[in-house]
N, C-alpha and C. Protein backbone atom coordinates (compact mmCIF):
# COMPACT_ATOMS: atom_id res chain seq x y z
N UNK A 1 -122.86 -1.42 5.34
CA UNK A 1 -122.74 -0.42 4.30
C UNK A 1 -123.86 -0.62 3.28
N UNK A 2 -124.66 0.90 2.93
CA UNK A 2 -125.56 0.16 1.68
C UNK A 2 -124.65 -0.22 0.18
N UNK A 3 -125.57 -0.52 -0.63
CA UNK A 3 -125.11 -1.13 -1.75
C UNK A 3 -124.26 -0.47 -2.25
N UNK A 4 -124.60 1.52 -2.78
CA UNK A 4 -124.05 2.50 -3.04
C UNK A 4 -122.32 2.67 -2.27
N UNK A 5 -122.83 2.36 -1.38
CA UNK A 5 -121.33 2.94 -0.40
C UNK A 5 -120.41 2.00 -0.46
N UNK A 6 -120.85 0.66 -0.78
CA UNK A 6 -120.19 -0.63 -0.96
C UNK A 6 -119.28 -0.65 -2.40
N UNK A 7 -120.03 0.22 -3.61
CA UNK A 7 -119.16 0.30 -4.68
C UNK A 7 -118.53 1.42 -4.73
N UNK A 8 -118.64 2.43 -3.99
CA UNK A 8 -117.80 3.18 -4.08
C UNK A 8 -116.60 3.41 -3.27
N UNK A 9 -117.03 2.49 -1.95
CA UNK A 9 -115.67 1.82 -1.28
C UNK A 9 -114.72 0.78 -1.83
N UNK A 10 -114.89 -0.04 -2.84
CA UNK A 10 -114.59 -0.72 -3.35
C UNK A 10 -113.84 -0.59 -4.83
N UNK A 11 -114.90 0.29 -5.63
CA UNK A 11 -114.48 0.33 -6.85
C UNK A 11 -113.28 1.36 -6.59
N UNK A 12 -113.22 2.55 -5.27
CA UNK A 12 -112.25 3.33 -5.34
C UNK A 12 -110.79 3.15 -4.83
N UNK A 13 -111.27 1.90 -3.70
CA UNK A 13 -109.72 1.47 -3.20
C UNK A 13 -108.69 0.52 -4.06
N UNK A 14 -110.05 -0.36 -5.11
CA UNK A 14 -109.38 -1.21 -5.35
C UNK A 14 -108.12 -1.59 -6.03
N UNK A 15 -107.30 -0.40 -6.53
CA UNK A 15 -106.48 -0.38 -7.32
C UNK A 15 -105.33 0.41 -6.31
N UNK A 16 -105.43 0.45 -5.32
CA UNK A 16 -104.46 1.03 -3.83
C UNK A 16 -103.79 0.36 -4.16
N UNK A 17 -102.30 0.59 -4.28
CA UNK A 17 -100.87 -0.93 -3.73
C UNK A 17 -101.06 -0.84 -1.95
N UNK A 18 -101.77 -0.38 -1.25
CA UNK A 18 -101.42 -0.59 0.00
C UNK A 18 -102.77 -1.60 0.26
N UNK A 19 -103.78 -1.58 -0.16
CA UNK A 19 -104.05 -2.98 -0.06
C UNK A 19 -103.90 -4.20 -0.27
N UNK A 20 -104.03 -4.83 0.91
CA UNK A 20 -103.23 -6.21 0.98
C UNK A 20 -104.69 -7.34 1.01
N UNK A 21 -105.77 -7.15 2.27
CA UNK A 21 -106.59 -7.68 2.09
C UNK A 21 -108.05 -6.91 2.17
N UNK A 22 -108.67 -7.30 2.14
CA UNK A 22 -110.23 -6.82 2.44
C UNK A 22 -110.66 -7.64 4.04
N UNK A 23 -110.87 -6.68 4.30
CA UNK A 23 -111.70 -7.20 6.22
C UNK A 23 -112.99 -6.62 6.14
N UNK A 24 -113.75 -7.44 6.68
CA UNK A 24 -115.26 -6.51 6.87
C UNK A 24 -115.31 -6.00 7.54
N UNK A 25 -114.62 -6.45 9.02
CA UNK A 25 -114.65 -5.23 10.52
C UNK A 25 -113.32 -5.53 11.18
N UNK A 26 -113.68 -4.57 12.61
CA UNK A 26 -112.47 -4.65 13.27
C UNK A 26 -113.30 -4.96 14.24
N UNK A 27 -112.79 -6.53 15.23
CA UNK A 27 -113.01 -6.64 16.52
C UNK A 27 -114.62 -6.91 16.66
N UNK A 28 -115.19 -7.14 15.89
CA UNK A 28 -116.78 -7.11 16.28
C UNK A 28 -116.66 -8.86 16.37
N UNK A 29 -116.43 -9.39 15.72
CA UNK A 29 -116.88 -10.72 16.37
C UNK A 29 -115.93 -11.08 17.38
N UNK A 30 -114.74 -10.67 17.98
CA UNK A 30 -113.82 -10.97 18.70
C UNK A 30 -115.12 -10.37 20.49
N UNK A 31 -115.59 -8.89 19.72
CA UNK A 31 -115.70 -8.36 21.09
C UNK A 31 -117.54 -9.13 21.49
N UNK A 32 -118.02 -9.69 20.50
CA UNK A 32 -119.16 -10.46 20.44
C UNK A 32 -119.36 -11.21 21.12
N UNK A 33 -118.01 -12.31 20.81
CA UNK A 33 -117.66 -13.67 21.26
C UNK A 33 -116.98 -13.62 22.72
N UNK A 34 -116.46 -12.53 23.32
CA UNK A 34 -115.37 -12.71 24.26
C UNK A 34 -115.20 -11.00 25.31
N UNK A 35 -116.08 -10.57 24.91
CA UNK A 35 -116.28 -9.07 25.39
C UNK A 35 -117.62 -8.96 26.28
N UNK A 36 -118.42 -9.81 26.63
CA UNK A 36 -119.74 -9.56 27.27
C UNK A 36 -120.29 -8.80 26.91
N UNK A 37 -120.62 -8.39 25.49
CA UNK A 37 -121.66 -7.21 24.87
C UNK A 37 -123.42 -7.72 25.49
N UNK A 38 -123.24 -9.02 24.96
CA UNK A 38 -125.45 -9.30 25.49
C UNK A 38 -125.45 -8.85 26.71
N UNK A 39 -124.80 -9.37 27.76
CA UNK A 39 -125.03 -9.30 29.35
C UNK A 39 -124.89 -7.46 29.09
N UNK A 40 -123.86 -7.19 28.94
CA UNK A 40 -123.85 -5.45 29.30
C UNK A 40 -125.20 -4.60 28.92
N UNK A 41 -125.21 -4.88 27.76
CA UNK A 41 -126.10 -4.33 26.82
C UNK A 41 -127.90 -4.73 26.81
N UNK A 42 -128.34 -6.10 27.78
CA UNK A 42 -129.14 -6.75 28.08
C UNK A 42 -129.67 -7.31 27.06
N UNK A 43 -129.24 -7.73 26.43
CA UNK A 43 -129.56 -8.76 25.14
C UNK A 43 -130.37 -10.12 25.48
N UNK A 44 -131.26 -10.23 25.51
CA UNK A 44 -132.33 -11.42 25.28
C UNK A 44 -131.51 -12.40 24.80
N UNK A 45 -132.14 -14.22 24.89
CA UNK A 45 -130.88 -15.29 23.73
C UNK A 45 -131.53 -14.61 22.57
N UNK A 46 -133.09 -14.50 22.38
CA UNK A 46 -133.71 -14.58 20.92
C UNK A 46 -133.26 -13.40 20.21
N UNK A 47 -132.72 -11.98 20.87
CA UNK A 47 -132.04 -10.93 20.74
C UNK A 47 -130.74 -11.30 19.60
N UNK A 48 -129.96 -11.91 20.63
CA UNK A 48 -128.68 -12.02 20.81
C UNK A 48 -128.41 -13.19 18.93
N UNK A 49 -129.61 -13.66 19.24
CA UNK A 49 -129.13 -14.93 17.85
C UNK A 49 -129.47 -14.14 16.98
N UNK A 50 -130.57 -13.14 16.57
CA UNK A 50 -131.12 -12.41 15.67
C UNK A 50 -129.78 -11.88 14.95
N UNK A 51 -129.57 -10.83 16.06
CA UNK A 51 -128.27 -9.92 16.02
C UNK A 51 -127.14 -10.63 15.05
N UNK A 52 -126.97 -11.53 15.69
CA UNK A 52 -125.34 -12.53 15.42
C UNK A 52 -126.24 -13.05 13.96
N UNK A 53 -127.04 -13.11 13.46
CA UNK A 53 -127.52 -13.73 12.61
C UNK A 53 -127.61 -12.75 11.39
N UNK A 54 -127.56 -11.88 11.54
CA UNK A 54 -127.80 -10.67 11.02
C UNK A 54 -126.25 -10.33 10.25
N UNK A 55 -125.51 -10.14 11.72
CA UNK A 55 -124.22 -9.86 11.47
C UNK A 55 -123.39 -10.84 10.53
N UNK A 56 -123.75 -11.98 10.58
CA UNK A 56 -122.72 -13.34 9.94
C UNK A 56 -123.28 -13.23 8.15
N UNK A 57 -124.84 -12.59 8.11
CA UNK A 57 -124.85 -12.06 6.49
C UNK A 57 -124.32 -11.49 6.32
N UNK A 58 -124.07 -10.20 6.79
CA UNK A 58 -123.63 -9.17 6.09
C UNK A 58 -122.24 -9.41 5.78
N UNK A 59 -120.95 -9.86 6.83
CA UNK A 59 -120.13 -10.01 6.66
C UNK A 59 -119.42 -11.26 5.98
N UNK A 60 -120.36 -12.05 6.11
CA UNK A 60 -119.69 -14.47 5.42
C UNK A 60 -120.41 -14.27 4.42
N UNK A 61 -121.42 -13.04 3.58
CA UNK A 61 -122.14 -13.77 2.70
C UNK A 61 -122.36 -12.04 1.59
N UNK A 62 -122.73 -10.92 2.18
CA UNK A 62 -123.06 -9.75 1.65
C UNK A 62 -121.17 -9.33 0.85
N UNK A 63 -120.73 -8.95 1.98
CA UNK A 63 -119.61 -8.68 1.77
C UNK A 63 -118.80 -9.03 1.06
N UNK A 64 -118.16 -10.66 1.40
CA UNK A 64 -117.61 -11.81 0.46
C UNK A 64 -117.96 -11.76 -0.86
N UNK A 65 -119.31 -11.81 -1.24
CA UNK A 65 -119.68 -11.57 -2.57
C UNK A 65 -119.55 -9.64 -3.30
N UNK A 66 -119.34 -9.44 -2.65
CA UNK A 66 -118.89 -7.61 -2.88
C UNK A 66 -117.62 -7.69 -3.95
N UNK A 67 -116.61 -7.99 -2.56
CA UNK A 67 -115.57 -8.28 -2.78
C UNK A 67 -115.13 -9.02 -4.22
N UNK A 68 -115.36 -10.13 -4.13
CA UNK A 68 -115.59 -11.02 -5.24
C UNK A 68 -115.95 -10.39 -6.29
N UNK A 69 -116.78 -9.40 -6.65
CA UNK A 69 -117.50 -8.46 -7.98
C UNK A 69 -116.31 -7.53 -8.21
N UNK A 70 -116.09 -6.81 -7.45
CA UNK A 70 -114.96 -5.49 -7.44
C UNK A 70 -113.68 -5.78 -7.25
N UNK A 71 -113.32 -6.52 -6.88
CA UNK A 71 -111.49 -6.87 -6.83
C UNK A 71 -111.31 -8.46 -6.09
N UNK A 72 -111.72 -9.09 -7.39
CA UNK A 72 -111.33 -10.97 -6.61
C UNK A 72 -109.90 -10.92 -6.93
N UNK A 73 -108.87 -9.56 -6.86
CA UNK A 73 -107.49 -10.46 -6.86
C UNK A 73 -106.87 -10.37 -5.50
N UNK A 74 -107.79 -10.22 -4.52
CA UNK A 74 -107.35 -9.87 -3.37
C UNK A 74 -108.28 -10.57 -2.41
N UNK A 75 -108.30 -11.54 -1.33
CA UNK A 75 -108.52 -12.14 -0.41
C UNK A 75 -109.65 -11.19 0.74
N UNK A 76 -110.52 -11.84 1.04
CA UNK A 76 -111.24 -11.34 1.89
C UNK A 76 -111.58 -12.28 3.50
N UNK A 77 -111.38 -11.64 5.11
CA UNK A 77 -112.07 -12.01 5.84
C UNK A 77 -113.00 -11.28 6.68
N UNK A 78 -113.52 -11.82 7.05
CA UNK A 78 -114.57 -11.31 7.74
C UNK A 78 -114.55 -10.20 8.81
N UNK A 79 -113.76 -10.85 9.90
CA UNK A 79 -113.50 -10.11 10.61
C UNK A 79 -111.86 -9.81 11.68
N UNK A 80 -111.36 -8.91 11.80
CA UNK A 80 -110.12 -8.59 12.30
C UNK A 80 -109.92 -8.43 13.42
N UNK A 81 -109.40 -9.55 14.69
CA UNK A 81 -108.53 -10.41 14.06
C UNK A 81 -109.66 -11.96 13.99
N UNK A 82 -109.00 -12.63 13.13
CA UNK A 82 -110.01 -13.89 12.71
C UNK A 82 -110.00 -14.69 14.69
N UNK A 83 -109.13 -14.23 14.89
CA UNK A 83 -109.01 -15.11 16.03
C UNK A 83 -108.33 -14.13 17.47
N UNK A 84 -108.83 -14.68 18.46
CA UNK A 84 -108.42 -13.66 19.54
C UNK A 84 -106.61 -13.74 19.91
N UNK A 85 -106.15 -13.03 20.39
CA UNK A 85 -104.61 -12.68 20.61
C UNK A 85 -104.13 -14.16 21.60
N UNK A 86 -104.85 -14.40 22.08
CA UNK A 86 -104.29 -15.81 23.01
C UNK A 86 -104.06 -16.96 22.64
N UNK A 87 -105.02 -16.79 21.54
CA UNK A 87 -105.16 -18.38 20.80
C UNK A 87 -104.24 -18.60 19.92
N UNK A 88 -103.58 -19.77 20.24
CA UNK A 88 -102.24 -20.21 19.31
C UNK A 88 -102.64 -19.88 17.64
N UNK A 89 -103.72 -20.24 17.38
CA UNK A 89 -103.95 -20.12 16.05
C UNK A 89 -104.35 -18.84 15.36
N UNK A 90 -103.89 -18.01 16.10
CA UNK A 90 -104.19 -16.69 16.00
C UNK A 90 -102.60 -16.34 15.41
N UNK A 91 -101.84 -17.15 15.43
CA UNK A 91 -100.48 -16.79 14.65
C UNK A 91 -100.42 -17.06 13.10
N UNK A 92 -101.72 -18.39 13.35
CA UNK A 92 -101.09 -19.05 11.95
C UNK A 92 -102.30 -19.18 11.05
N UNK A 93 -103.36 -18.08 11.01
CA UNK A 93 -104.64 -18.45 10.62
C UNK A 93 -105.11 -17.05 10.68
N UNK A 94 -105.33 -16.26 9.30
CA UNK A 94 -106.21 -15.09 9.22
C UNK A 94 -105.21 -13.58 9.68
N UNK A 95 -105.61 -12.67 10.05
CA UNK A 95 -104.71 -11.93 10.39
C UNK A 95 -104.45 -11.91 11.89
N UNK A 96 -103.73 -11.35 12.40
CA UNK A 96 -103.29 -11.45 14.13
C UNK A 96 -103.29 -9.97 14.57
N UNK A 97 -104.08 -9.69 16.05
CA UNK A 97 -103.55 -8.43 16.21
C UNK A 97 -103.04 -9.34 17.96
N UNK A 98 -101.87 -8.59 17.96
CA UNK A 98 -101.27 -9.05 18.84
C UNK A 98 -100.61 -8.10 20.11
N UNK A 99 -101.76 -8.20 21.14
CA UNK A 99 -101.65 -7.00 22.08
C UNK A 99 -101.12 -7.57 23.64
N UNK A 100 -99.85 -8.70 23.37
CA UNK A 100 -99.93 -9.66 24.63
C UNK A 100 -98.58 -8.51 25.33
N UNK A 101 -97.63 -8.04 24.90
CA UNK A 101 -96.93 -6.77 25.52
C UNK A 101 -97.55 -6.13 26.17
N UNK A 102 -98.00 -5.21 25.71
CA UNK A 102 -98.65 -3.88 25.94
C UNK A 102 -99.95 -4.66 26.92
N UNK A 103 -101.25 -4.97 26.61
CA UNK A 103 -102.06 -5.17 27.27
C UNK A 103 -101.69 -6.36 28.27
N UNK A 104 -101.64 -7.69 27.60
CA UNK A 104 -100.88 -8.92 28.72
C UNK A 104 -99.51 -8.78 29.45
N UNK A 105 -99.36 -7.58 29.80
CA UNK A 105 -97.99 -7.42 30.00
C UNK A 105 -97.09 -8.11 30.14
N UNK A 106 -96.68 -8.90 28.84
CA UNK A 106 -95.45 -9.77 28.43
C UNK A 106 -94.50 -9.00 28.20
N UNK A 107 -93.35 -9.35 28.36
CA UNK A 107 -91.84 -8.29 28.41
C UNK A 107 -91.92 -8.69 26.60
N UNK A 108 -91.21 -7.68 26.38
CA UNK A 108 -90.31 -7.23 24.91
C UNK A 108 -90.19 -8.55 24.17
N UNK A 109 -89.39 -9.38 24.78
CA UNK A 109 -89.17 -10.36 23.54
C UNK A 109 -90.06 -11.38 23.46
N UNK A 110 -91.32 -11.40 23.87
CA UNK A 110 -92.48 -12.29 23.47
C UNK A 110 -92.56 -12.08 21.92
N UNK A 111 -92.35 -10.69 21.06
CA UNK A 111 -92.60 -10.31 19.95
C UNK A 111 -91.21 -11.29 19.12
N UNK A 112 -90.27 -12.17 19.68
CA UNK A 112 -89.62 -12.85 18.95
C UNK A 112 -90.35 -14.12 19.03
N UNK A 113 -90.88 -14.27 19.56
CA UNK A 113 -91.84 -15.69 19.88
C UNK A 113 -92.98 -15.88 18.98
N UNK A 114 -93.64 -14.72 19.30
CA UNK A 114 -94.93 -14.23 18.73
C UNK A 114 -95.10 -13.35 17.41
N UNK A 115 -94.89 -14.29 16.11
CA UNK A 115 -94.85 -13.91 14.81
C UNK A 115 -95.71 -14.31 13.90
N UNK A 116 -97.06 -13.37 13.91
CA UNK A 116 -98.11 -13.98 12.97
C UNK A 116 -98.22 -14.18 11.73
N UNK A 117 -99.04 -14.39 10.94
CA UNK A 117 -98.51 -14.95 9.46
C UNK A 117 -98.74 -13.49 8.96
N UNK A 118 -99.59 -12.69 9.26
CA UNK A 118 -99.97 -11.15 8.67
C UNK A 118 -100.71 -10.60 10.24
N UNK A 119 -99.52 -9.68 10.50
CA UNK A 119 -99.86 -8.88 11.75
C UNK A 119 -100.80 -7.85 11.38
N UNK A 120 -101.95 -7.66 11.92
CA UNK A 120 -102.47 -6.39 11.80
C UNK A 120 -102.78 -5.53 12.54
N UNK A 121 -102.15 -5.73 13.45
CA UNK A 121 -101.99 -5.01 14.88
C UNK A 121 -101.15 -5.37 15.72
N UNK A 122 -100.38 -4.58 16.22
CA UNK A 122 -99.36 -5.12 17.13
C UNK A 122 -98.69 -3.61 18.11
N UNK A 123 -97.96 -4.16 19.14
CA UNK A 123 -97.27 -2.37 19.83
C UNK A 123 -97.57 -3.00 21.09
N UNK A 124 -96.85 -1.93 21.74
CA UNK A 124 -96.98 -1.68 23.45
C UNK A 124 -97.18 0.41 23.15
N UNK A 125 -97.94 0.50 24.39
CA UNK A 125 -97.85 2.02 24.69
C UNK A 125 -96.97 2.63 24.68
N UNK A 126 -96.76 3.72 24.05
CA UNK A 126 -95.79 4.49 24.44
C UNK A 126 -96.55 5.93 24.41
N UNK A 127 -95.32 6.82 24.67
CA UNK A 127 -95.56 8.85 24.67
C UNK A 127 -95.61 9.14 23.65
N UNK A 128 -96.23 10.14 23.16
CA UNK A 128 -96.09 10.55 21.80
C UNK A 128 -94.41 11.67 22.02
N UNK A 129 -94.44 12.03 21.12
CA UNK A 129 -93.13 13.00 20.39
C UNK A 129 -92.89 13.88 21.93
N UNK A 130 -91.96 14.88 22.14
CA UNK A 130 -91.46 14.86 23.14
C UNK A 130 -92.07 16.41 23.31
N UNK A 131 -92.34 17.11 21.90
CA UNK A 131 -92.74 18.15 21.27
C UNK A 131 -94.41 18.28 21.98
N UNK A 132 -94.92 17.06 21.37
CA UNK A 132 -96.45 17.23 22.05
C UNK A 132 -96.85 16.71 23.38
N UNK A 133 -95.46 16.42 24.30
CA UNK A 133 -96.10 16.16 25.69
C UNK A 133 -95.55 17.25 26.59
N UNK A 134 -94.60 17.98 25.82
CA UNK A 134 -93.66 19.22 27.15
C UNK A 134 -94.76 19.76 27.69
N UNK A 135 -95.87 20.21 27.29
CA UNK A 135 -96.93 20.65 28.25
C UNK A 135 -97.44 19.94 29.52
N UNK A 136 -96.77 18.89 29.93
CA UNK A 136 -96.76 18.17 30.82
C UNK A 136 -96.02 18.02 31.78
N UNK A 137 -95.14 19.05 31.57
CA UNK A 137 -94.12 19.19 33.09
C UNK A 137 -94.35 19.51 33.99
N UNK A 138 -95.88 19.79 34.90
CA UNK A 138 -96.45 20.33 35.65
C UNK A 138 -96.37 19.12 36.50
N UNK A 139 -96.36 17.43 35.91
CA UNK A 139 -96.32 16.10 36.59
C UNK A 139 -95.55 16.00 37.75
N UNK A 140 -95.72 15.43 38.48
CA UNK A 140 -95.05 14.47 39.43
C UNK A 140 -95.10 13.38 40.17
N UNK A 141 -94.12 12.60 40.32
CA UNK A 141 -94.50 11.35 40.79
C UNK A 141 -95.58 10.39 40.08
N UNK A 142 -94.56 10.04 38.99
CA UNK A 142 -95.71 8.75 38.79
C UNK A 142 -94.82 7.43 38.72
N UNK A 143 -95.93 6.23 38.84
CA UNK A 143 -95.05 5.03 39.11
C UNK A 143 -95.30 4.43 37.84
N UNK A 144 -94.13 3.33 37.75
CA UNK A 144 -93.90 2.52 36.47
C UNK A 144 -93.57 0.68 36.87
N UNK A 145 -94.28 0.00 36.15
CA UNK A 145 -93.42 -1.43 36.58
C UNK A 145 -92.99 -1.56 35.57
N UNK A 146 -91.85 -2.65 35.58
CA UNK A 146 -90.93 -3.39 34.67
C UNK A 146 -91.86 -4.18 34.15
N UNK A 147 -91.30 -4.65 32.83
CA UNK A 147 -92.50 -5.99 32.74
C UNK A 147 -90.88 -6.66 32.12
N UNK A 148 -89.66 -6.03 31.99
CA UNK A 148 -88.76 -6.85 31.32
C UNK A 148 -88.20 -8.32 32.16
N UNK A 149 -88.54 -9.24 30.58
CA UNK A 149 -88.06 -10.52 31.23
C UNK A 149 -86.74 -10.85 31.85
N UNK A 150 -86.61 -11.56 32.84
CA UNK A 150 -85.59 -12.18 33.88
C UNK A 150 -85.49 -10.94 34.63
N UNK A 151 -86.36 -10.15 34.50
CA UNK A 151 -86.17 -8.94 35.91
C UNK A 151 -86.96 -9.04 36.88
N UNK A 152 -86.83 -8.67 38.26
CA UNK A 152 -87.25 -9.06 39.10
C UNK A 152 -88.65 -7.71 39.00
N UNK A 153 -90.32 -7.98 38.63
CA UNK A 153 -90.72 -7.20 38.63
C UNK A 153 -91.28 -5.84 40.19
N UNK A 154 -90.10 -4.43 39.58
CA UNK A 154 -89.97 -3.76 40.67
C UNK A 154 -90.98 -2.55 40.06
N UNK A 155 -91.33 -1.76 40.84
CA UNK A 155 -92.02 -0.16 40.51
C UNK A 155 -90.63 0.89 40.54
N UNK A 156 -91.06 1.70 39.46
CA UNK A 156 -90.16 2.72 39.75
C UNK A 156 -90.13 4.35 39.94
N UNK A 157 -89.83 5.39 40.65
CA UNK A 157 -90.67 6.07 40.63
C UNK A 157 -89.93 7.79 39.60
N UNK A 158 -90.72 8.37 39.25
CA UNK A 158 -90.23 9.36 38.42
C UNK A 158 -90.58 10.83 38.87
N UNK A 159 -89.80 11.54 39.10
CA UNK A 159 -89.87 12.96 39.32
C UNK A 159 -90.48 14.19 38.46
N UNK A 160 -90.61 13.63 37.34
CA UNK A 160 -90.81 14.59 36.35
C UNK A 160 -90.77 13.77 34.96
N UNK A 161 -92.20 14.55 33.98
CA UNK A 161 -92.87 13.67 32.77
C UNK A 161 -90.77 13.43 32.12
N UNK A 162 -90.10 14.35 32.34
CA UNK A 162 -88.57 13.69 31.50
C UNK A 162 -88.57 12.50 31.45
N UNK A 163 -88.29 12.19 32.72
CA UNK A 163 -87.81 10.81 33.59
C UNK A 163 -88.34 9.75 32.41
N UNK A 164 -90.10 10.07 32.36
CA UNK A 164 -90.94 8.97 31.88
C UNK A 164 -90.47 9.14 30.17
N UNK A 165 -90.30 9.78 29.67
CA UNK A 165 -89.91 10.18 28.64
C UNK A 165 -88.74 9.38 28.22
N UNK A 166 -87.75 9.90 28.71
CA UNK A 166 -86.37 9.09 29.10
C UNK A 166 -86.61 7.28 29.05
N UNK A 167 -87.39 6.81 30.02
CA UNK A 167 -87.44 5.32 29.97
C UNK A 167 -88.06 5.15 28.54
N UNK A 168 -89.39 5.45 28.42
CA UNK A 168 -89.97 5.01 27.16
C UNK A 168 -89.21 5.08 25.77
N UNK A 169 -88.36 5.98 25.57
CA UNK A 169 -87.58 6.22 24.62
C UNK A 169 -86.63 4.97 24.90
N UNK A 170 -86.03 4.77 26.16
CA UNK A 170 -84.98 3.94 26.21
C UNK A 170 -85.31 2.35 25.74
N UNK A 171 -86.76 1.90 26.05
CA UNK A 171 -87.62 0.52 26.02
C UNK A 171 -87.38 0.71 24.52
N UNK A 172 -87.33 1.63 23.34
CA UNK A 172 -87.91 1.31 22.38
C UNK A 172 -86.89 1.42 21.76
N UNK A 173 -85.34 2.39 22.30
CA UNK A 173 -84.66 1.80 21.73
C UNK A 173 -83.52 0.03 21.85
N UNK A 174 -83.95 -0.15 23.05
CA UNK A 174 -84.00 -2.09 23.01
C UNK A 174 -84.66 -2.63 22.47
N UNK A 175 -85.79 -2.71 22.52
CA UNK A 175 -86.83 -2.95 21.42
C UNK A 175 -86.12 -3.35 19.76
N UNK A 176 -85.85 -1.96 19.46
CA UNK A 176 -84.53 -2.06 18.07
C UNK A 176 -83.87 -2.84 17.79
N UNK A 177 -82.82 -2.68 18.96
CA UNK A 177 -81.22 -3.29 19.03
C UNK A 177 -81.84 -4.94 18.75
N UNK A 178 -83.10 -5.30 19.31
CA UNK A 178 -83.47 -7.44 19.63
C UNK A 178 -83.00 -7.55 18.04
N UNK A 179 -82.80 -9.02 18.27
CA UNK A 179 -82.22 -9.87 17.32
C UNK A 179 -83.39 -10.12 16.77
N UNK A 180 -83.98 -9.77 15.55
CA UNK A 180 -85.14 -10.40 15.02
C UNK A 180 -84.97 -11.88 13.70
């Protein structure tokens, strides 16, 4: 962000009650560190350190001090999540986005297990409203696996977007009912 855009992002949020912290990004050093951006992208090492060198001002040193000028009553990190979803310390250190359901397909009650100190991301997929998918009854046949724990993981198959409708609604209202 230039300097300009930096105080006026700042001086205008800073008095939000829905801010909690200041982040400089989402996912850029996660997808840096653990996403194969150099190889995809053909990044040189002397490239690749420039880049990352570049990036670690703006955000450990430009930013931080931003922050600090315009609203030091509020905490700043760098980047979201401080730590990737696998790593134990990704519960207890920085914020957590926690996509081991939905993407690691862990059943439902991993989310009683898996309680970060400040979630900032979290969910499994679902349908939207029932309103904005009826245009979809033209479907048929699609398959589904279980991912619920102590079930034996089976496919299941659905006749019509209802069906799918029907389960997803049903996952989320168990989801509810868990003992948190």
């Amino acid at each position: 962000m230039c300097g300009m855009r930096r105080f006026k992002t700042l001086s205008g949020l800073r008095r939000h009650p829905c801010i909690a912290l200041w982040c400089g990004n989402n996912e850029i050093d996660e997808g840096w560190k653990n996403w194969g951006w150099q190889k995809q992208y053909g990044y040189r090492p002397e490239d690749s350190a420039a880049i990352y060198k570049t990036y670690r001002t703006i955000f450990n040193v430009i930013l931080p001090e931003n922050v600090k000028q315009f609203d030091a009553s509020r905490a700043y990190i760098p980047t979201s999540p401080l730590n990737g979803w696998a790593r134990p310390e990704s519960l207890t250190e920085g914020d957590c986005h926690y996509w081991g359901v939905w993407w690691g397909k862990e059943p439902f009650r991993t989310y009683e297990k898996k309680v970060g100190r400040f979630m900032s991301e979290f969910g499994f997929q679902g349908f939207p409203d029932y309103s904005t998918s009826g245009n979809l009854q033209h479907l048929k046949i699609v398959s589904w696996v279980s991912c619920d724990e102590g079930a034996p993981e089976t496919s299941h198959r659905f006749e019509t977007i209802d069906d799918i409708l029907y389960r997803t609604l049903t996952n989320q209202g168990i989801l509810n009912r868990m003992p948190m």
